[in-house]
N, C-alpha and C. Protein backbone atom coordinates (compact mmCIF):
# COMPACT_ATOMS: atom_id res chain seq x y z
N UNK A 1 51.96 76.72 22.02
CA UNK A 1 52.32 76.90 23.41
C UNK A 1 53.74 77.44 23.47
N UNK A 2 54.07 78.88 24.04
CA UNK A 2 55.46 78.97 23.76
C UNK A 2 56.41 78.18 24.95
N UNK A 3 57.29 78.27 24.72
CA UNK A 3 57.99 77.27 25.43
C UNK A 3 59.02 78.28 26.44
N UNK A 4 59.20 78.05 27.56
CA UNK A 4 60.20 78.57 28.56
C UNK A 4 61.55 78.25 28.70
N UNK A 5 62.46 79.02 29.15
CA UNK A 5 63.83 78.29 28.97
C UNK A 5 64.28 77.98 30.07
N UNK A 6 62.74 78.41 31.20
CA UNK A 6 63.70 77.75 32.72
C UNK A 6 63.98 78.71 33.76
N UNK A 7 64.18 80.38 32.73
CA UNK A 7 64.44 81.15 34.02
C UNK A 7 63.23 81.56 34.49
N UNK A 8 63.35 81.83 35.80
CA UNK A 8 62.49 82.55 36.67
C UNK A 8 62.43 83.89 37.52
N UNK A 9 61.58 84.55 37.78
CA UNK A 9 61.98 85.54 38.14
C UNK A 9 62.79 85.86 39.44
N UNK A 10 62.74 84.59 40.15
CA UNK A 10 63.60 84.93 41.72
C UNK A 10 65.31 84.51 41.42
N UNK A 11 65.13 83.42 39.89
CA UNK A 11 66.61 83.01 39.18
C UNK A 11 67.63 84.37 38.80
N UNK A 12 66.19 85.54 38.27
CA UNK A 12 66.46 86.42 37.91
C UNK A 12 67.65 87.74 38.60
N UNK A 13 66.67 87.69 39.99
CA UNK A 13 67.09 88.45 41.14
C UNK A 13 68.28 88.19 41.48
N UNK A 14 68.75 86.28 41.81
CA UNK A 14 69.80 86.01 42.55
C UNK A 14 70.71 85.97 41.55
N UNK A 15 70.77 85.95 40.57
CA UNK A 15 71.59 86.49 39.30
C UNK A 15 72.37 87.95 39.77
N UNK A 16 71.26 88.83 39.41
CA UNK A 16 71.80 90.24 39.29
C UNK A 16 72.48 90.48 41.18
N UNK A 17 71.81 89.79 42.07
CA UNK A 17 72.64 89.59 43.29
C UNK A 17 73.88 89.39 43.68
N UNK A 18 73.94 88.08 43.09
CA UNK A 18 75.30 87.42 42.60
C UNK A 18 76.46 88.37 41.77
N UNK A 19 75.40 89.08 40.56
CA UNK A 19 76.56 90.00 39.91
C UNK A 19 77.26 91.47 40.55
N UNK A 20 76.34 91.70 41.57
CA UNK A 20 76.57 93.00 42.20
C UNK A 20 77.54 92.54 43.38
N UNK A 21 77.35 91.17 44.46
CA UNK A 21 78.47 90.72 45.00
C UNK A 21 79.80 91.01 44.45
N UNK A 22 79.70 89.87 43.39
CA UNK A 22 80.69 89.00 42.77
C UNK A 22 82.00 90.42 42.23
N UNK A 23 81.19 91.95 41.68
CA UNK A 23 81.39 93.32 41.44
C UNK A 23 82.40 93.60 42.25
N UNK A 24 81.62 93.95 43.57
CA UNK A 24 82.01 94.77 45.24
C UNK A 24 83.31 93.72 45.73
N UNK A 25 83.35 92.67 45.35
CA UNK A 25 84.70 91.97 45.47
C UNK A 25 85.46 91.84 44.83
N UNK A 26 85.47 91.60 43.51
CA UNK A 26 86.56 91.90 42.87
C UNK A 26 86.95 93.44 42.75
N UNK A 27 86.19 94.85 43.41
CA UNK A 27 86.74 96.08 43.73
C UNK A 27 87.10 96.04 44.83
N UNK A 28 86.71 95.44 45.90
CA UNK A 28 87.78 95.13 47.05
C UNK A 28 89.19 94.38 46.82
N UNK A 29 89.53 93.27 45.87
CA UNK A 29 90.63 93.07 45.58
C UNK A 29 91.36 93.72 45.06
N UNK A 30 90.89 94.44 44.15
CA UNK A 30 91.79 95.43 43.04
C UNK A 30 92.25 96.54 44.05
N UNK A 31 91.57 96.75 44.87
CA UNK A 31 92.05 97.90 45.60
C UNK A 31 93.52 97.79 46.28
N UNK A 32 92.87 96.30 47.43
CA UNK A 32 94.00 95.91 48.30
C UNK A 32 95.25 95.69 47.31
N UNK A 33 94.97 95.35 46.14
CA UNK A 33 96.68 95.00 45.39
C UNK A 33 96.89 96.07 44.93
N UNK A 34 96.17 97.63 44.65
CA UNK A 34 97.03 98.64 44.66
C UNK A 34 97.21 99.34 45.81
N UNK A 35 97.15 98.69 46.81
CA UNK A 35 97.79 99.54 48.14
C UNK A 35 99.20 98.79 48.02
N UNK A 36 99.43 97.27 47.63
CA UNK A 36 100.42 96.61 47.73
C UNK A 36 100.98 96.85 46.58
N UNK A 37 100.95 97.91 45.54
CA UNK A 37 101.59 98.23 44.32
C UNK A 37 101.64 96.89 43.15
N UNK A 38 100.37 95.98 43.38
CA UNK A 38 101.00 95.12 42.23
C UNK A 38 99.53 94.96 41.36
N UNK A 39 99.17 96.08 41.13
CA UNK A 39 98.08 96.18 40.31
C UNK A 39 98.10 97.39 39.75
N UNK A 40 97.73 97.95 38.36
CA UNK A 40 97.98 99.12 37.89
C UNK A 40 96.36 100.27 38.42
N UNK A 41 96.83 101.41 38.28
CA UNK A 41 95.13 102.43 38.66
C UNK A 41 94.61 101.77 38.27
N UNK A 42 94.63 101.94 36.59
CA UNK A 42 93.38 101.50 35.36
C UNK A 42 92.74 100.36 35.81
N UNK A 43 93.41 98.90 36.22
CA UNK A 43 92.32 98.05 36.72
C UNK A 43 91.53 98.33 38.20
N UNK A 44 92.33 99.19 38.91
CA UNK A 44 91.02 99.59 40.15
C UNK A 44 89.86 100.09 40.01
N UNK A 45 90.14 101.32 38.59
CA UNK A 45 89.44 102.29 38.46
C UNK A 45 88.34 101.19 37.42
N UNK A 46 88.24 100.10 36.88
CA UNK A 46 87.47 99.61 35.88
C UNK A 46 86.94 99.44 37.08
N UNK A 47 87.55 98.31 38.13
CA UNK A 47 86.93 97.30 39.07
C UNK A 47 85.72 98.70 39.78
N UNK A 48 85.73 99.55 39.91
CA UNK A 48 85.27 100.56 40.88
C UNK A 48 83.77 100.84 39.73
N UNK A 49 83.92 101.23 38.07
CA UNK A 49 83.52 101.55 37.66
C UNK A 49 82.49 100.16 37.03
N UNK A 50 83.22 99.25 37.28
CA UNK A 50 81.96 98.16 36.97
C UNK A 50 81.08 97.64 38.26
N UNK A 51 81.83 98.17 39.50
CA UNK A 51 80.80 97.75 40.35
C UNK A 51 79.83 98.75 40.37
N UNK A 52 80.17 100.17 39.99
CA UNK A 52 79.38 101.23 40.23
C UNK A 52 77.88 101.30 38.68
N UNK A 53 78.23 100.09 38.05
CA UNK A 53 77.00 100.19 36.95
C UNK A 53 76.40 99.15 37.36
N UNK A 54 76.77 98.15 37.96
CA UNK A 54 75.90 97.30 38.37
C UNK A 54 74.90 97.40 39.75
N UNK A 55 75.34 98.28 40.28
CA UNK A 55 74.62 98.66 41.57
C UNK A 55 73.50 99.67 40.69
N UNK A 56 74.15 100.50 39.87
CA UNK A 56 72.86 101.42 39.64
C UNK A 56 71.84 100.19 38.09
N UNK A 57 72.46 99.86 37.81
CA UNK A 57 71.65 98.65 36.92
C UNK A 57 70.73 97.67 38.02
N UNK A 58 71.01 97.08 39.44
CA UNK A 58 69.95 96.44 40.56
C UNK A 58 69.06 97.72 41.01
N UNK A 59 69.53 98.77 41.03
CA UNK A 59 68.52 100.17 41.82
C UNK A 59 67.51 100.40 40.25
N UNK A 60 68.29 100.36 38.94
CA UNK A 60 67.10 100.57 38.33
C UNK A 60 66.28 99.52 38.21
N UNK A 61 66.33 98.10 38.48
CA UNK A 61 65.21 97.23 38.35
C UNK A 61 64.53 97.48 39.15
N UNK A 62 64.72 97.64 40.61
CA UNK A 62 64.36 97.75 41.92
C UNK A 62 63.18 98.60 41.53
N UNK A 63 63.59 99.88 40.94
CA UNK A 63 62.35 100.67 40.69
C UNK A 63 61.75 100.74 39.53
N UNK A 64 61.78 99.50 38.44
CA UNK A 64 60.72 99.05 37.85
C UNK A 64 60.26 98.36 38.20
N UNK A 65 60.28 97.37 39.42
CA UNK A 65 59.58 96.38 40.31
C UNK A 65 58.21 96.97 40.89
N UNK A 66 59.17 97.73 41.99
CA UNK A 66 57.93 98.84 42.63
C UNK A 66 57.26 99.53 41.52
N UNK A 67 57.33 100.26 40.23
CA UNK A 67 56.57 100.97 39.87
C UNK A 67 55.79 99.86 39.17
N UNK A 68 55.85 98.70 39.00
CA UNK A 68 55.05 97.63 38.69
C UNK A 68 54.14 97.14 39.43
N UNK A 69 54.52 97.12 41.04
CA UNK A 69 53.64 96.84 42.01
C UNK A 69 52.65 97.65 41.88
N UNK A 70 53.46 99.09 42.18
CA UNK A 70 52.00 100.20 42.55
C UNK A 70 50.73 100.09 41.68
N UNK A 71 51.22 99.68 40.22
CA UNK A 71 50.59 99.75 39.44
C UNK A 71 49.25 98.99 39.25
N UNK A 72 50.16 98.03 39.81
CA UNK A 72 49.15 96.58 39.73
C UNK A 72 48.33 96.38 41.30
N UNK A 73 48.70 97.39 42.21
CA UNK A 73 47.57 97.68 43.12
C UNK A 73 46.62 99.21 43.26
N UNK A 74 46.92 99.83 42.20
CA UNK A 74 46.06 100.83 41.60
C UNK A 74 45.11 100.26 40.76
N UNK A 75 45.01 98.76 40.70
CA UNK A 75 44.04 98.47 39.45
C UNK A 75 43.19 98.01 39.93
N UNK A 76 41.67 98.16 39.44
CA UNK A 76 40.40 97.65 40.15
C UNK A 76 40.12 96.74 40.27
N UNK A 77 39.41 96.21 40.97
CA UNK A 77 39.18 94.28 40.93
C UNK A 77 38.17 94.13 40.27
């Protein structure tokens, strides 16, 4: 019987949710402290560039979801 470790797939979702938040705010902070000069580019430009892989990392699950759905209602009963 293999054994589970607990996650689930909606654990899954509010995960990668959480990480795409958790992203879009810490690039909203980095920003506001280089308008106030006490943050260098390089950390805006990470903060900008890690929110911008995690948004396209939730859009690509998004559309292995759906192409999973379609799939599985293209199939005969």
């Amino acid at each position: 019987v293999p054994k589970s470790d607990g996650k689930t797939f909606s654990n899954l979702v509010k995960d990668i949710t959480n990480a795409g938040i958790e992203a879009g705010n810490n690039t909203e902070i980095q920003g506001t402290k280089s308008l106030n000069k006490s943050t260098d580019i390089v950390d805006v430009v990470t903060a900008v560039t890690n929110a911008e892989v995690t948004l396209e990392t939730a859009v690509a699950i998004r559309d292995r979801i759906i192409s999973a759905y379609q799939t599985i209602m293209r199939m005969p009963i």
